[in-house]
N, C-alpha and C. Protein backbone atom coordinates (compact mmCIF):
# COMPACT_ATOMS: atom_id res chain seq x y z
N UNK A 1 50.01 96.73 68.47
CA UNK A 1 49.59 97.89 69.26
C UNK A 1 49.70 97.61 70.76
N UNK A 2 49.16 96.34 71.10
CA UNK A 2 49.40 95.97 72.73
C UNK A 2 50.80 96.05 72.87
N UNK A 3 51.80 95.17 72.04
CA UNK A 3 53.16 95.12 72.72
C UNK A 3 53.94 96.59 72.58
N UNK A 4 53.40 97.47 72.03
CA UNK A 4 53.84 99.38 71.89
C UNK A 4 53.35 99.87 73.43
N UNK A 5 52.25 99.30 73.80
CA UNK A 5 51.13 99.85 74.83
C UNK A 5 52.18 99.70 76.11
N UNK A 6 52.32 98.40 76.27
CA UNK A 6 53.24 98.02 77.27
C UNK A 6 54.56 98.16 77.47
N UNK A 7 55.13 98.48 75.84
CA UNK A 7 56.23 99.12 76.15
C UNK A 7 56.64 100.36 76.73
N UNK A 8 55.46 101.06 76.61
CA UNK A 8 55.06 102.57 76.78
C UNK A 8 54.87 103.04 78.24
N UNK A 9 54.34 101.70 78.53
CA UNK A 9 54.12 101.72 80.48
C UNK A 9 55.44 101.38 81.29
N UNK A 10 56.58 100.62 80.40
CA UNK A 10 57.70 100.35 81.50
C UNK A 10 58.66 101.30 81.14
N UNK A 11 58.40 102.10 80.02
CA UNK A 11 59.63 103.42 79.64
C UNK A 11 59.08 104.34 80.58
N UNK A 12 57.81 104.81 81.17
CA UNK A 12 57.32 105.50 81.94
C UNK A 12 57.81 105.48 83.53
N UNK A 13 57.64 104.25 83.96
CA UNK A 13 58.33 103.48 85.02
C UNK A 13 60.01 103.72 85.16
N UNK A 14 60.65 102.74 84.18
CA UNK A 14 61.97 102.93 83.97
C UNK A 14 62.66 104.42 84.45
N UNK A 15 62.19 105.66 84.21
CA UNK A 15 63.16 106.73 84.57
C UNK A 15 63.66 107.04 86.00
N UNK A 16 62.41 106.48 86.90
CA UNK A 16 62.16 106.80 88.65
C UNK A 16 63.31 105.65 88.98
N UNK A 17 63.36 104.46 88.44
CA UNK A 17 64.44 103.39 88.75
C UNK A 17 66.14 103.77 88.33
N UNK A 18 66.09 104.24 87.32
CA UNK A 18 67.48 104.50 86.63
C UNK A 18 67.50 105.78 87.67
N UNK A 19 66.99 106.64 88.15
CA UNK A 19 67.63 107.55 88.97
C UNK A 19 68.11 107.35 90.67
N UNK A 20 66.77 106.17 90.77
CA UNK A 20 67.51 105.33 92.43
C UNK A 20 68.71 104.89 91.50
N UNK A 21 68.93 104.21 90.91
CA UNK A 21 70.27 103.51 90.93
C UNK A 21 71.08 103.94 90.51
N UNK A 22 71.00 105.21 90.10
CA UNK A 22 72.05 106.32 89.68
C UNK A 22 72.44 107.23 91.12
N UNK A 23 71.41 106.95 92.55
CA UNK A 23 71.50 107.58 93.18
C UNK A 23 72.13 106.89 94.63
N UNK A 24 71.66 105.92 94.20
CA UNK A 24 72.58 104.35 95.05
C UNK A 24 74.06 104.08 94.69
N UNK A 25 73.97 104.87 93.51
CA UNK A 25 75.74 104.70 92.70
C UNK A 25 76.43 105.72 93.22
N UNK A 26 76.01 106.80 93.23
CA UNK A 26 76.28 108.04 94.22
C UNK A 26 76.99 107.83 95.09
N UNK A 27 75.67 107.53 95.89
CA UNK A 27 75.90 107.18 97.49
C UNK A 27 76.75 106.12 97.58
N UNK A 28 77.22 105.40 96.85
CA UNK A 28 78.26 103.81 96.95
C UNK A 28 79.53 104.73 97.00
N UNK A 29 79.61 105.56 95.91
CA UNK A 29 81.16 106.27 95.57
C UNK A 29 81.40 106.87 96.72
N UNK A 30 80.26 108.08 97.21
CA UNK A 30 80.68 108.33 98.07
C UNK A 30 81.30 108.19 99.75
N UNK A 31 80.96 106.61 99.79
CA UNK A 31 81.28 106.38 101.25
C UNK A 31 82.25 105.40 100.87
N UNK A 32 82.65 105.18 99.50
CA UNK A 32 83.56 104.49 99.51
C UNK A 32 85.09 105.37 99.58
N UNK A 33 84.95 106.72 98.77
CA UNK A 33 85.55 107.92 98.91
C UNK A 33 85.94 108.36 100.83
N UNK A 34 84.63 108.51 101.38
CA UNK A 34 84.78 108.80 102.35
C UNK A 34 85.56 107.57 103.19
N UNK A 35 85.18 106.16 103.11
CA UNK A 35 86.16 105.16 103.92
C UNK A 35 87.43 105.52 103.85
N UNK A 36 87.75 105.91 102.38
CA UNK A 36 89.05 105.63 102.43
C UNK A 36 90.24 106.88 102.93
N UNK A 37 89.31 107.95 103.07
CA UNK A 37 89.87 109.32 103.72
C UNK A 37 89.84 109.08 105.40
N UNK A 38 88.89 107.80 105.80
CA UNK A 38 88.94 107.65 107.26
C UNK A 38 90.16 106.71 107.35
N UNK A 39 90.41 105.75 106.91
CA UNK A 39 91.35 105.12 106.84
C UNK A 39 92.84 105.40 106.54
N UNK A 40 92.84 106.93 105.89
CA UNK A 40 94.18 107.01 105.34
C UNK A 40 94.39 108.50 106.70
N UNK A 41 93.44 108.53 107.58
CA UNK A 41 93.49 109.33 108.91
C UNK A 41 93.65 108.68 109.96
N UNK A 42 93.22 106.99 109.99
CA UNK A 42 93.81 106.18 111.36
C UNK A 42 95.13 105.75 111.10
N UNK A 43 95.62 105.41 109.77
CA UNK A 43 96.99 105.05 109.83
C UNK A 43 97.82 105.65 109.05
């Protein structure tokens, strides 16, 4: 029952994290997207 208890507290946790880093993944694509539209405009 304890190790259910505690599993119960980091699946709770877990969703707020998987969405920063779903949102950090985002934001990675997109400036990597965007570098490369600056780059293919200087040369």
């Amino acid at each position: 029952m304890e190790f259910k208890r505690k599993f119960g507290k980091q699946k709770e946790k877990k969703p707020a994290k998987g969405l920063f880093l779903i949102l950090l993944l985002a934001i990675a694509l997109f400036l990597w997207y965007k570098a490369e539209s600056l780059l293919s405009s200087l040369f």
